[in-house]
N, C-alpha and C. Protein backbone atom coordinates (compact mmCIF):
# COMPACT_ATOMS: atom_id res chain seq x y z
N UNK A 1 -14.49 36.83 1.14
CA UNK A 1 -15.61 35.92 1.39
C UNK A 1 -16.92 36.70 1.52
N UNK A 2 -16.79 37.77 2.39
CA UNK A 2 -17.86 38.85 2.27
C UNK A 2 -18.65 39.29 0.77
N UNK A 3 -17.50 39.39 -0.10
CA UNK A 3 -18.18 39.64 -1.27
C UNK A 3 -18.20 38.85 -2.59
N UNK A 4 -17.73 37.30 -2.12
CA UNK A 4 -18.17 36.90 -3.10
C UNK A 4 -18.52 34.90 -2.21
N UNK A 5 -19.51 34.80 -2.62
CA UNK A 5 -20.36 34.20 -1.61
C UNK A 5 -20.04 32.35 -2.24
N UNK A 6 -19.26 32.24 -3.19
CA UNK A 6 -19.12 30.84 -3.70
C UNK A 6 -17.55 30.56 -3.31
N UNK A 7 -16.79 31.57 -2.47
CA UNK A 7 -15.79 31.27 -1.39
C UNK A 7 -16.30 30.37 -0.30
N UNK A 8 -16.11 29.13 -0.61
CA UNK A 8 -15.66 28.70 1.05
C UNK A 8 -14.88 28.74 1.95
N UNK A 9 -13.34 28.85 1.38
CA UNK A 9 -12.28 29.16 2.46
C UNK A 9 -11.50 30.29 1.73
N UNK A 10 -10.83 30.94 2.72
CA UNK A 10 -9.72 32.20 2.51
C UNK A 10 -8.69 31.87 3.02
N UNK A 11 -7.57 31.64 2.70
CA UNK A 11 -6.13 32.01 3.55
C UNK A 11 -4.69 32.67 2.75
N UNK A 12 -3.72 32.62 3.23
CA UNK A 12 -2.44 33.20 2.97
C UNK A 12 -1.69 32.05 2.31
N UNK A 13 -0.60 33.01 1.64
CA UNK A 13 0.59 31.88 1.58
C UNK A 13 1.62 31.78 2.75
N UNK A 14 2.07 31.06 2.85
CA UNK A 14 2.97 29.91 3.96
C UNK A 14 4.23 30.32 3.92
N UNK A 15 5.15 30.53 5.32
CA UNK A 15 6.32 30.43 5.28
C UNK A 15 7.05 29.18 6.51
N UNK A 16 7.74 28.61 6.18
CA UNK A 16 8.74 27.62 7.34
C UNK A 16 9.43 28.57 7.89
N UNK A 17 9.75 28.25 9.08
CA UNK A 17 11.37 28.80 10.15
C UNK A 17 11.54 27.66 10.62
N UNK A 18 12.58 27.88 10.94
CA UNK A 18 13.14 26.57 11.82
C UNK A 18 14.30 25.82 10.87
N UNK A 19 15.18 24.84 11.83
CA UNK A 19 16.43 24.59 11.56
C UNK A 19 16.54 23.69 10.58
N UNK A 20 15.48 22.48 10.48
CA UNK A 20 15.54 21.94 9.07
C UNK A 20 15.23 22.68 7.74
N UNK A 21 14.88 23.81 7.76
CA UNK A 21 15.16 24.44 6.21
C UNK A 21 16.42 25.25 6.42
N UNK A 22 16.47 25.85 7.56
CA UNK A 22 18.04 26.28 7.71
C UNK A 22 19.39 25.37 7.10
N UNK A 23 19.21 23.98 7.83
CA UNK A 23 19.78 22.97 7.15
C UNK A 23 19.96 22.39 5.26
N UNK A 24 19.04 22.86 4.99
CA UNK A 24 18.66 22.35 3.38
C UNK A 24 18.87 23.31 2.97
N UNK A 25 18.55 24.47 3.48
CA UNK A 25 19.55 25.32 2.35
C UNK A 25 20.73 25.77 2.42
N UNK A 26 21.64 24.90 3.69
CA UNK A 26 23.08 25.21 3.58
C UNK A 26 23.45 23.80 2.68
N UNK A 27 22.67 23.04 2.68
CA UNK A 27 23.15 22.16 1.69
C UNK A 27 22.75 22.48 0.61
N UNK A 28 22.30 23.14 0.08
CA UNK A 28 22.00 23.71 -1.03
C UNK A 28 23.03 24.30 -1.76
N UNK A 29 23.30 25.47 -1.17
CA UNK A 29 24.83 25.94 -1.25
C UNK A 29 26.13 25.47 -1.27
N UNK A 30 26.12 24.28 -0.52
CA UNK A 30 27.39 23.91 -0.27
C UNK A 30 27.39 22.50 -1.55
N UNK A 31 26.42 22.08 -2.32
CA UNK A 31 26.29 21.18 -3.23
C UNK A 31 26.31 21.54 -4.42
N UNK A 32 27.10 20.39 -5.55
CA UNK A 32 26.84 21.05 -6.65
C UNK A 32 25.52 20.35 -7.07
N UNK A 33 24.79 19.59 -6.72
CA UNK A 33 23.28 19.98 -6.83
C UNK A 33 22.34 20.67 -6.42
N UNK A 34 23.12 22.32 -6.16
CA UNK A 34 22.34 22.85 -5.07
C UNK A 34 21.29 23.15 -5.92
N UNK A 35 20.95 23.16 -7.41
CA UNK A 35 19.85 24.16 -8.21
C UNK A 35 18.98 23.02 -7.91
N UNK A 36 19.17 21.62 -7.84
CA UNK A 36 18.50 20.10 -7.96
C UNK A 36 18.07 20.70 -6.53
N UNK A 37 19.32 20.61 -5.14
CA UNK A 37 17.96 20.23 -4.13
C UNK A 37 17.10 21.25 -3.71
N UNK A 38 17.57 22.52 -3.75
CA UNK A 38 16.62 23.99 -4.25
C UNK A 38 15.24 23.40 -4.66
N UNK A 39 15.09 23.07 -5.92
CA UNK A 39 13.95 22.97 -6.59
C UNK A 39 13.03 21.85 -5.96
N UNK A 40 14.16 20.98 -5.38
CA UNK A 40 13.53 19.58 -4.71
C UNK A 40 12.76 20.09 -3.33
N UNK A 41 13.46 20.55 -2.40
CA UNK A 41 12.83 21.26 -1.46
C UNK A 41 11.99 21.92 -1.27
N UNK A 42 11.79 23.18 -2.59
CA UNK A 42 10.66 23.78 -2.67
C UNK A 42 9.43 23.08 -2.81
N UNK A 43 9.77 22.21 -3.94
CA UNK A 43 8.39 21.43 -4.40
C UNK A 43 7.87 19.95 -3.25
N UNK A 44 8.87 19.66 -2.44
CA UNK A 44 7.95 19.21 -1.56
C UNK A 44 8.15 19.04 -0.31
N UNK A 45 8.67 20.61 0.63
CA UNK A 45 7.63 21.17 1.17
C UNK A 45 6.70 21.42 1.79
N UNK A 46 5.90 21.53 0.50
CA UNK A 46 4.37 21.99 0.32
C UNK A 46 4.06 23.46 0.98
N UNK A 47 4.83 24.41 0.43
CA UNK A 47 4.33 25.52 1.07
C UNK A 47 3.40 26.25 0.50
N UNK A 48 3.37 26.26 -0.72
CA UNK A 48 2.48 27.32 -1.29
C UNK A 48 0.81 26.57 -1.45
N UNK A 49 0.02 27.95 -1.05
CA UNK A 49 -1.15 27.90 -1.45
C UNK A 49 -1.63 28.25 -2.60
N UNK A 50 -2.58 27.36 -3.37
CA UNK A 50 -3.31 27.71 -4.64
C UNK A 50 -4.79 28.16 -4.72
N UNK A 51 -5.37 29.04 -5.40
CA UNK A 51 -6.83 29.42 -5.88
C UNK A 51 -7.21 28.27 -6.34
N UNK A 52 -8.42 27.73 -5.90
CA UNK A 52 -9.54 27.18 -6.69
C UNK A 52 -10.79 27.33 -7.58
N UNK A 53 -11.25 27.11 -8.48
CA UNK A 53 -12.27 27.54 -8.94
C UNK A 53 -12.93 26.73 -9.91
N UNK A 54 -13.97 26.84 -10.64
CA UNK A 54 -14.52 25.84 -11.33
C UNK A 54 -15.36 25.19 -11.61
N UNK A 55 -15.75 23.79 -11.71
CA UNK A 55 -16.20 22.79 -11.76
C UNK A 55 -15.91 22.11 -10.45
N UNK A 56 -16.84 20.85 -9.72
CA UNK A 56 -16.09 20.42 -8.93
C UNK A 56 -15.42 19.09 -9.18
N UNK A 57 -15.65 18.77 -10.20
CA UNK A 57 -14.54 17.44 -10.72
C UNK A 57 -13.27 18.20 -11.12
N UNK A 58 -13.27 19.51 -11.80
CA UNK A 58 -11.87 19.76 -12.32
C UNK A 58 -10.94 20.65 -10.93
N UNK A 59 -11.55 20.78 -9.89
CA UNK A 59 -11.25 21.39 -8.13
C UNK A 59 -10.66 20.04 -7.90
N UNK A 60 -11.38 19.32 -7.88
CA UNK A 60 -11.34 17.74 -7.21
C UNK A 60 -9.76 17.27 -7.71
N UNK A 61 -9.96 17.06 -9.20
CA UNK A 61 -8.23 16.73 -9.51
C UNK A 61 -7.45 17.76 -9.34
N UNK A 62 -7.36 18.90 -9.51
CA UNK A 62 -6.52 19.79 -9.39
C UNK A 62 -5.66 19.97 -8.13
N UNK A 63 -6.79 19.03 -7.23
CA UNK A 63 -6.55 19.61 -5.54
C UNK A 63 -5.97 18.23 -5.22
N UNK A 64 -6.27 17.01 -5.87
CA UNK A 64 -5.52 15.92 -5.54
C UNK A 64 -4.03 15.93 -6.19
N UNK A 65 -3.94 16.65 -7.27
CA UNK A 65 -2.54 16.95 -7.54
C UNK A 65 -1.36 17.37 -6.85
N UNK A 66 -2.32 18.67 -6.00
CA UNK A 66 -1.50 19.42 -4.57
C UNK A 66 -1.76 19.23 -3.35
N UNK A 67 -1.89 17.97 -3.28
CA UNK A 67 -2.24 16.89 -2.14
C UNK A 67 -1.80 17.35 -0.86
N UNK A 68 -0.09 17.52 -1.41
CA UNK A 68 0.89 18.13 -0.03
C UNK A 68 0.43 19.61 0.33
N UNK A 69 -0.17 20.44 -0.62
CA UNK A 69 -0.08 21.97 -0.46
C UNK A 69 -1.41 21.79 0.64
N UNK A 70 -1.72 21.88 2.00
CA UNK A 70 -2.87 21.33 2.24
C UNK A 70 -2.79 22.41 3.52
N UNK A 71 -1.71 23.83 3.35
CA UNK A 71 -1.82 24.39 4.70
C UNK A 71 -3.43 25.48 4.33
N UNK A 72 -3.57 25.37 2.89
CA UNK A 72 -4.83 25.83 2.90
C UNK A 72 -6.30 25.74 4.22
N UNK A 73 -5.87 24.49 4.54
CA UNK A 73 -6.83 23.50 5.92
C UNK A 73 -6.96 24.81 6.95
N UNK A 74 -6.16 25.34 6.96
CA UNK A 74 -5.74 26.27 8.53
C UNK A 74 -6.47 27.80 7.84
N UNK A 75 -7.06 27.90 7.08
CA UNK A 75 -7.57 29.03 6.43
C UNK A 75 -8.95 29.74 7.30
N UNK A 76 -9.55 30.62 6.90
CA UNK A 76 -11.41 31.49 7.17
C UNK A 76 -12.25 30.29 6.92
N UNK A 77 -13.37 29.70 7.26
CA UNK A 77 -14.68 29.06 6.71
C UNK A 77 -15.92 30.03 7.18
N UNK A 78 -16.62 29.70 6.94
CA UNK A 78 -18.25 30.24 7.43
C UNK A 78 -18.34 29.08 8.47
N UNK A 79 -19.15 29.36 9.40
CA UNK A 79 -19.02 28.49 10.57
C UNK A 79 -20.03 27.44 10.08
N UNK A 80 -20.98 27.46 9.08
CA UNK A 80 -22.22 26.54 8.90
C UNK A 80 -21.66 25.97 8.18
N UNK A 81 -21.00 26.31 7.27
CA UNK A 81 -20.40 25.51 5.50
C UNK A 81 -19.31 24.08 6.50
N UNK A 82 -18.62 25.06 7.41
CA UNK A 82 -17.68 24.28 8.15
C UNK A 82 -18.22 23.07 8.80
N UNK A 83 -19.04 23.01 9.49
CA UNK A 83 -19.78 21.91 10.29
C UNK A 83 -20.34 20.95 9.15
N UNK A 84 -20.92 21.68 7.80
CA UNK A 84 -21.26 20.68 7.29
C UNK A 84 -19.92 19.50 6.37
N UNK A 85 -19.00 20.36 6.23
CA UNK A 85 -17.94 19.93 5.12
C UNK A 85 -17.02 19.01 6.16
N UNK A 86 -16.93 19.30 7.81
CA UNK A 86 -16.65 18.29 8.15
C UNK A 86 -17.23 16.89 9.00
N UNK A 87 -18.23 17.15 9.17
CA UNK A 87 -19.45 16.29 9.59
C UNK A 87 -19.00 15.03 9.09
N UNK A 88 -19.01 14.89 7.55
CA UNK A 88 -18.64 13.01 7.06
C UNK A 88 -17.56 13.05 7.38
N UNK A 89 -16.63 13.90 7.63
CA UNK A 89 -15.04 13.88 7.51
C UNK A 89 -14.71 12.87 8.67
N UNK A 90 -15.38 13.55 9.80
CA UNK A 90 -15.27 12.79 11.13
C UNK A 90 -15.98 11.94 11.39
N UNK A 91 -16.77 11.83 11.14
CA UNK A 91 -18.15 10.71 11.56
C UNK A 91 -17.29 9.49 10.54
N UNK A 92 -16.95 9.37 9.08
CA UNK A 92 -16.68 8.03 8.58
C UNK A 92 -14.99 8.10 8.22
N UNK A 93 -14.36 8.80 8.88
CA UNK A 93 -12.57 8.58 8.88
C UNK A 93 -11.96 8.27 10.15
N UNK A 94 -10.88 7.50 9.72
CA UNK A 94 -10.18 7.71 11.14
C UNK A 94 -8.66 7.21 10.58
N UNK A 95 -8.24 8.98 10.07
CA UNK A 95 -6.84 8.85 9.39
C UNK A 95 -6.47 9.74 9.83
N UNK A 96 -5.91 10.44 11.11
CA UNK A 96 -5.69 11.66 11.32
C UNK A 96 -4.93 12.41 10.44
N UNK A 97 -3.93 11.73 10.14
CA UNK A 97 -2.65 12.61 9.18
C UNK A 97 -3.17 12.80 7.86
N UNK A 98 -4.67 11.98 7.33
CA UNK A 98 -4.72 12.94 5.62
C UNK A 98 -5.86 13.14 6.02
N UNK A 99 -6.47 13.31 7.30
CA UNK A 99 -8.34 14.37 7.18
C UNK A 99 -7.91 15.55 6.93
N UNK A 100 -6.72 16.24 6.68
CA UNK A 100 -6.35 17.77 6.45
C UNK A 100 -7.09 17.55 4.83
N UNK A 101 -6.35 16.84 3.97
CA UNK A 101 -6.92 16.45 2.27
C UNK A 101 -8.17 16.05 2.35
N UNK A 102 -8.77 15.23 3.08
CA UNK A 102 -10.18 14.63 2.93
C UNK A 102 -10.93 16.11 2.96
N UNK A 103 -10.37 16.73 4.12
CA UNK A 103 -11.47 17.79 4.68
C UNK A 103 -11.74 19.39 3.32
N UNK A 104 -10.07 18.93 2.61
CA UNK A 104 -9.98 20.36 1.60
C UNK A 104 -11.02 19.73 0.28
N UNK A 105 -10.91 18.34 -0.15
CA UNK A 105 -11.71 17.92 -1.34
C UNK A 105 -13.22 17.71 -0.94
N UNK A 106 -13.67 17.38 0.66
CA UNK A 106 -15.07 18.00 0.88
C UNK A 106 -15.44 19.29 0.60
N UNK A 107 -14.59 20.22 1.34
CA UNK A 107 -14.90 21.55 1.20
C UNK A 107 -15.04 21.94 -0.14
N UNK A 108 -14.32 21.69 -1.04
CA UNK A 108 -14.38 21.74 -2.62
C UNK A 108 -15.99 21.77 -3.44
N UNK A 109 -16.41 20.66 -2.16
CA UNK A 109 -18.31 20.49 -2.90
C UNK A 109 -19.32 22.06 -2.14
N UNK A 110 -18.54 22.48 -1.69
CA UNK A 110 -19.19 23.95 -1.32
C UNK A 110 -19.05 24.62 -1.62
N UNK A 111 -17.41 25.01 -2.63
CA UNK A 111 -17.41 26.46 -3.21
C UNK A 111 -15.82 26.25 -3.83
N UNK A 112 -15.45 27.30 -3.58
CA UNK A 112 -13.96 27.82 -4.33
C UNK A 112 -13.00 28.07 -3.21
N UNK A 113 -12.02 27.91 -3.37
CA UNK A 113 -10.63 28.52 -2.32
C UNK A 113 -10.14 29.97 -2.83
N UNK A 114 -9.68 30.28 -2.04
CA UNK A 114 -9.14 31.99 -2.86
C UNK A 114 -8.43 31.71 -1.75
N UNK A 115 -6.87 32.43 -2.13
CA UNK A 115 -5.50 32.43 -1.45
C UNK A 115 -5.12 34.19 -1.96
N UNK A 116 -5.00 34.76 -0.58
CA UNK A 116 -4.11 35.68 -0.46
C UNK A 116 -2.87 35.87 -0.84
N UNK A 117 -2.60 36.30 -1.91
CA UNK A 117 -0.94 36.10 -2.44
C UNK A 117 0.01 37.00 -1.32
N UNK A 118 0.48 36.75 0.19
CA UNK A 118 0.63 37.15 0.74
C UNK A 118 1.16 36.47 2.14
N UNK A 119 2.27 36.36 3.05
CA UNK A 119 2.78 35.40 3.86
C UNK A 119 1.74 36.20 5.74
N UNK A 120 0.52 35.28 5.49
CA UNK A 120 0.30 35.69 6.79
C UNK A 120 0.23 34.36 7.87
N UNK A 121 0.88 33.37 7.44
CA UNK A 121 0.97 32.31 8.63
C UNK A 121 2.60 31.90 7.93
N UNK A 122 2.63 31.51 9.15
CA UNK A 122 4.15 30.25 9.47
C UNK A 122 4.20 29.22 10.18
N UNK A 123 4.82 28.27 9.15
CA UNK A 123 4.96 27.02 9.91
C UNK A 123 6.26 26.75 10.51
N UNK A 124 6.64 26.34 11.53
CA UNK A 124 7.54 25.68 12.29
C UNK A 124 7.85 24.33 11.69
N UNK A 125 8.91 23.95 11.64
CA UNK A 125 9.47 22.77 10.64
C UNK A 125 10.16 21.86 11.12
N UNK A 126 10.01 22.10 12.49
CA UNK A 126 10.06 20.95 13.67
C UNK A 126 9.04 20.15 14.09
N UNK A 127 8.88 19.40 15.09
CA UNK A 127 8.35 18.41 15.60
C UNK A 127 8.18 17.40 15.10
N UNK A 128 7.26 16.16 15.28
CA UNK A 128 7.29 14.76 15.30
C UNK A 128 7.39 14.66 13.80
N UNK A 129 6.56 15.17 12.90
CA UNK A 129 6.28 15.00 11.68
C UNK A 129 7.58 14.88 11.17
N UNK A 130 8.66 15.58 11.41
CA UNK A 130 9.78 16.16 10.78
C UNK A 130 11.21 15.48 10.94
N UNK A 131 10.88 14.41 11.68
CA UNK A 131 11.33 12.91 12.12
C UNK A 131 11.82 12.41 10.84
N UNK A 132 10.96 12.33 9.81
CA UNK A 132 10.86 12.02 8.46
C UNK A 132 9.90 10.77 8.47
N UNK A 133 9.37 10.13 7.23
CA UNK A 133 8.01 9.96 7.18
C UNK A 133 8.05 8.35 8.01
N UNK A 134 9.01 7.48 7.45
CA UNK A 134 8.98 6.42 8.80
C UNK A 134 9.22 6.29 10.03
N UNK A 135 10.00 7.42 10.31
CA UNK A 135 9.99 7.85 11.91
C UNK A 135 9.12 7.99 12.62
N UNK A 136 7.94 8.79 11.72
CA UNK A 136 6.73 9.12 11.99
C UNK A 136 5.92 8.17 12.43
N UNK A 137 5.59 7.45 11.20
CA UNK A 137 5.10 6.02 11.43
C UNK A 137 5.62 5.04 12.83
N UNK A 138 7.01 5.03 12.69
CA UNK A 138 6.93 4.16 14.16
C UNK A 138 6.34 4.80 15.25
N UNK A 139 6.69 5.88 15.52
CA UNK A 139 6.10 6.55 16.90
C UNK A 139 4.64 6.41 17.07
N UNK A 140 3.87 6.38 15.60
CA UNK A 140 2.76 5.88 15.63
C UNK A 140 2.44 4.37 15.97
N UNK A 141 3.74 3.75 16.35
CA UNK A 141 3.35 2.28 16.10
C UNK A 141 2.82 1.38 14.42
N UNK A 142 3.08 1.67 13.89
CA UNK A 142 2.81 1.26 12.64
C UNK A 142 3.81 0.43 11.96
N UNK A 143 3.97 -0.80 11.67
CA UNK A 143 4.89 -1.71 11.03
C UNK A 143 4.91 -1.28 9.92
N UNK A 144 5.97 -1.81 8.79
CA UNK A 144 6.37 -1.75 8.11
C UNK A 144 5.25 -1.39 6.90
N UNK A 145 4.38 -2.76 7.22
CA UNK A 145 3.42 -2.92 5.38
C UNK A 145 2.43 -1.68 5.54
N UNK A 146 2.46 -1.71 6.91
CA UNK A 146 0.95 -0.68 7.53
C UNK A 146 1.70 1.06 7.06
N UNK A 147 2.72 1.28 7.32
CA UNK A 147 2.93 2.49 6.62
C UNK A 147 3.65 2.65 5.31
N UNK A 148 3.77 1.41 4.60
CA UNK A 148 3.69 1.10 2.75
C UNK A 148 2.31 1.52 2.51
N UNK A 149 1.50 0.90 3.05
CA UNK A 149 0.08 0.94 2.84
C UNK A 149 -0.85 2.20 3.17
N UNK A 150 -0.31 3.35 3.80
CA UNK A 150 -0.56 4.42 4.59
C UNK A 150 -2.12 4.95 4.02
N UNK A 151 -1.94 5.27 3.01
CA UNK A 151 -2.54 6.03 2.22
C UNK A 151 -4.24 5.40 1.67
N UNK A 152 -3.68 4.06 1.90
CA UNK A 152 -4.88 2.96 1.45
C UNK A 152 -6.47 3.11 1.41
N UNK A 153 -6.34 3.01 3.34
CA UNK A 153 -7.68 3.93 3.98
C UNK A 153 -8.34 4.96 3.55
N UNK A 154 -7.65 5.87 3.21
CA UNK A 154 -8.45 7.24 3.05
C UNK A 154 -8.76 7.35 1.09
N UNK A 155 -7.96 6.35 0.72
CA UNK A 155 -8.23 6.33 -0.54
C UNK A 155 -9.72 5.23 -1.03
N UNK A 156 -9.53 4.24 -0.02
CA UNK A 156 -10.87 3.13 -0.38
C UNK A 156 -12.17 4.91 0.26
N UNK A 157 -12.29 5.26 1.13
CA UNK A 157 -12.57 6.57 2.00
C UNK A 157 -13.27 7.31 0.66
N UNK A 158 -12.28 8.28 -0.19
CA UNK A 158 -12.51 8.77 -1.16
C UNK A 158 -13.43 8.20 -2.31
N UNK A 159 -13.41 6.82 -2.57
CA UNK A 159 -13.97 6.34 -3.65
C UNK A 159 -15.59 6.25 -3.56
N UNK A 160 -15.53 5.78 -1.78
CA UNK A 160 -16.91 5.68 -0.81
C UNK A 160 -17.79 6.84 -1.21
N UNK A 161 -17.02 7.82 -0.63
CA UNK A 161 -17.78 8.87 -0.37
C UNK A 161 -17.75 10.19 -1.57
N UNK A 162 -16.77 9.74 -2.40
CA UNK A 162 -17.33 10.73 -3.44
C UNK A 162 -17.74 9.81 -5.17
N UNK A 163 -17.22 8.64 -4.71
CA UNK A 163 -17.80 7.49 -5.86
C UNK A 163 -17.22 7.25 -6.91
N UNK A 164 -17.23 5.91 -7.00
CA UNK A 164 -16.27 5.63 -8.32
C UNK A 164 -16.24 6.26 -9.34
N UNK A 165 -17.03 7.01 -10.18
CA UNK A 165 -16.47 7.46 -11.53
C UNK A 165 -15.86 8.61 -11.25
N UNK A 166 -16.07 9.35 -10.28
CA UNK A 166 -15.20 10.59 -10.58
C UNK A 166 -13.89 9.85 -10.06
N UNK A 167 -13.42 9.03 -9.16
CA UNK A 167 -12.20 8.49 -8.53
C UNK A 167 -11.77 7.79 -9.58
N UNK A 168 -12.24 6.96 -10.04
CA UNK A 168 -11.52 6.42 -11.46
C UNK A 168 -11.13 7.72 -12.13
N UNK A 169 -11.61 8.42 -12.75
CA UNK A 169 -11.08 9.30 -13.83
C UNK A 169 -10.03 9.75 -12.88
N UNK A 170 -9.67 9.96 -12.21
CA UNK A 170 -8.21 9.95 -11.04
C UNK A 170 -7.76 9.07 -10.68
N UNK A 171 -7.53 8.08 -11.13
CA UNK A 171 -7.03 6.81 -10.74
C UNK A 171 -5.49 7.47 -10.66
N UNK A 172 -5.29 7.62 -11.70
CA UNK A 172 -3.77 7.90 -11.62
C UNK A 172 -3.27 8.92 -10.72
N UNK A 173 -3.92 9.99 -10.22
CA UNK A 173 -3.66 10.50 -8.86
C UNK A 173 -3.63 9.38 -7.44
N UNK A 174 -4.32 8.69 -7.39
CA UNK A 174 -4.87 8.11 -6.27
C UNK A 174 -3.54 7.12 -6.16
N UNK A 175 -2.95 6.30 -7.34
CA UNK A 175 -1.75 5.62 -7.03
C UNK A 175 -0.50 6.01 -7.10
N UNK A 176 -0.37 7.49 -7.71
CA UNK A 176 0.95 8.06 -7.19
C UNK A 176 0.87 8.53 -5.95
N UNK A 177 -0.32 8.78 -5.26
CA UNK A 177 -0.64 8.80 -3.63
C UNK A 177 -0.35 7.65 -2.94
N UNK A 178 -0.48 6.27 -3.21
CA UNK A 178 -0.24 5.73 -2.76
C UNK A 178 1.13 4.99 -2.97
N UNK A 179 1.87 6.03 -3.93
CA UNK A 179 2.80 5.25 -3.73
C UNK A 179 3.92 6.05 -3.14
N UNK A 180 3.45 7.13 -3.13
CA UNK A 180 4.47 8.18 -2.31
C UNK A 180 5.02 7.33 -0.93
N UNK A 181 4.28 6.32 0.25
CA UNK A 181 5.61 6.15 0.48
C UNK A 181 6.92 5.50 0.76
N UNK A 182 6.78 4.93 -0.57
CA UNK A 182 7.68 4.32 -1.30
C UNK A 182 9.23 5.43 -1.81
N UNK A 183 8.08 6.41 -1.82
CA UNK A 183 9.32 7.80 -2.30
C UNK A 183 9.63 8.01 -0.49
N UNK A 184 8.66 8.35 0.25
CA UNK A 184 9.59 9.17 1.39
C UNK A 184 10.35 7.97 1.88
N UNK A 185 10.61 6.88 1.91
CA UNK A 185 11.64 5.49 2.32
C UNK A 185 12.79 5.85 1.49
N UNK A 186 13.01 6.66 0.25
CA UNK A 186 14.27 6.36 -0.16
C UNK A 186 14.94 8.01 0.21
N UNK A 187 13.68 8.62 0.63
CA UNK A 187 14.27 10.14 1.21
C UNK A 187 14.83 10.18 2.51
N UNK A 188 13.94 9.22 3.08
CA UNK A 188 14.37 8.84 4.71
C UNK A 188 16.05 8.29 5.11
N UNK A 189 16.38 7.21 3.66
CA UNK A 189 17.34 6.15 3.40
C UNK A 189 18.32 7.82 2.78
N UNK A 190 17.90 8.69 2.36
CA UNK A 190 19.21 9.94 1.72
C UNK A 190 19.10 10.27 2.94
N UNK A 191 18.54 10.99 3.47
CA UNK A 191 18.79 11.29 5.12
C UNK A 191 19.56 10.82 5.71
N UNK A 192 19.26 9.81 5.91
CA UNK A 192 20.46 8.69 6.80
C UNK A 192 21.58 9.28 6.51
N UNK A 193 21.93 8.69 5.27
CA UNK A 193 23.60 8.59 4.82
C UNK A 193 23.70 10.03 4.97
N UNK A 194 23.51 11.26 4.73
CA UNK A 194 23.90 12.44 4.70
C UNK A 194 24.21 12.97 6.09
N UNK A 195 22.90 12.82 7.18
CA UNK A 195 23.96 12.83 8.47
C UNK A 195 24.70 12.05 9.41
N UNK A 196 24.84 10.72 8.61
CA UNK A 196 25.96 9.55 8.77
C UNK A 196 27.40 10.76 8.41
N UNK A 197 27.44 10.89 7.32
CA UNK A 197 28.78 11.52 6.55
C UNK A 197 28.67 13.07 7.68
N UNK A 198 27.49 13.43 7.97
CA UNK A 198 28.07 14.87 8.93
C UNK A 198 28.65 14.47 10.20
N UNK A 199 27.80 13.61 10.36
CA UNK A 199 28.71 13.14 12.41
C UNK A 199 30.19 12.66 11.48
N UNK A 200 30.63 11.79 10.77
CA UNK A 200 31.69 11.84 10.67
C UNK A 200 32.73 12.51 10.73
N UNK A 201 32.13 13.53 9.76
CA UNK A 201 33.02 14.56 9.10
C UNK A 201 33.40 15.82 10.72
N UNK A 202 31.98 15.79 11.33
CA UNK A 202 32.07 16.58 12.76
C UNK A 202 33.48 15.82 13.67
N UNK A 203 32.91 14.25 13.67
CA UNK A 203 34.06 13.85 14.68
C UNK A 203 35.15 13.79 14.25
């Protein structure tokens, strides 16, 4: 960042500990889809960090693509760039769980990301989050349509504040976002049955 001044953020790549990847990758092994849930696991994750650079419409989609990869958030800023990139973030959101994304595609209008190809943070792969994604939601109190709909907010959010034509030409990002979770309900629903069949198989 010191020496090249169209960096806004710096960080590392990402590692998990903890017993739910411990878990997934003994099922990994022990499945003959282990190469399937291997690849499935990796990719979402979301551990790895990516370089940015560019344009900021072609940052903008690139970064809504890796929506999940978002431990970038926890990275270096300049303390001024920072106050300004999250200033709208907070003042016109109130989505706690995607201002991590709101806050990386603001930052985007200030500069470039650069990632250390290198593991200097870890995440823990426990706590509430890790419930799985409607678990989540209830503890939040959130009914059913309200966490179908999760994503809704921060997407009307996006269109606001960075404006329809660049959000249209992403349309099709914006509704596989919103339909993701539709996907974590049938991951939640494999969950189930898988440690349904382990307490069994235990008792």
């Amino acid at each position: 960042m010191v020496r090249n001044k169209n960096v806004v953020c710096s960080a590392s790549q990402v590692k998990y500990f903890g017993s739910n990847r411990d878990y997934w990758a003994e099922k990994a092994k022990q499945s003959v889809f282990r190469h399937f849930i291997k690849k499935t696991v990796e990719r979402f994750q979301n551990l790895q960090n990516y370089s940015t650079s560019g344009t900021f419409e072609s940052k903008f989609r690139y970064y809504l693509k890796l929506r999940g990869h978002h431990h970038i958030f926890y990275g270096v800023y300049r303390t001024e760039q920072l106050k300004k990139i999250i200033y709208d973030v907070i003042s016109r959101i109130n989505q706690p769980n995607t201002i991590d994304l709101v806050t990386m595609l603001n930052a985007l209008r200030f500069g470039d990301f650069y990632v250390i190809d290198e593991v200097l943070m870890y995440r823990y792969d426990g706590g509430e989050s890790a419930q799985g994604f409607f678990s989540h939601k209830k503890s939040q109190k959130l009914n059913f349509i309200k966490a179908i709909s999760y994503n809704h907010p921060t997407t009307r959010w996006c269109f606001n504040n960075f404006g329809y034509p660049l959000c249209l030409k992403n349309l099709d990002m914006f509704v596989i976002w919103n339909l993701e979770p539709l996907f974590f309900l049938i991951v939640d629903v494999i969950r189930k049955i898988i440690s349904d069949e382990d307490n069994l198989v235990n008792n």
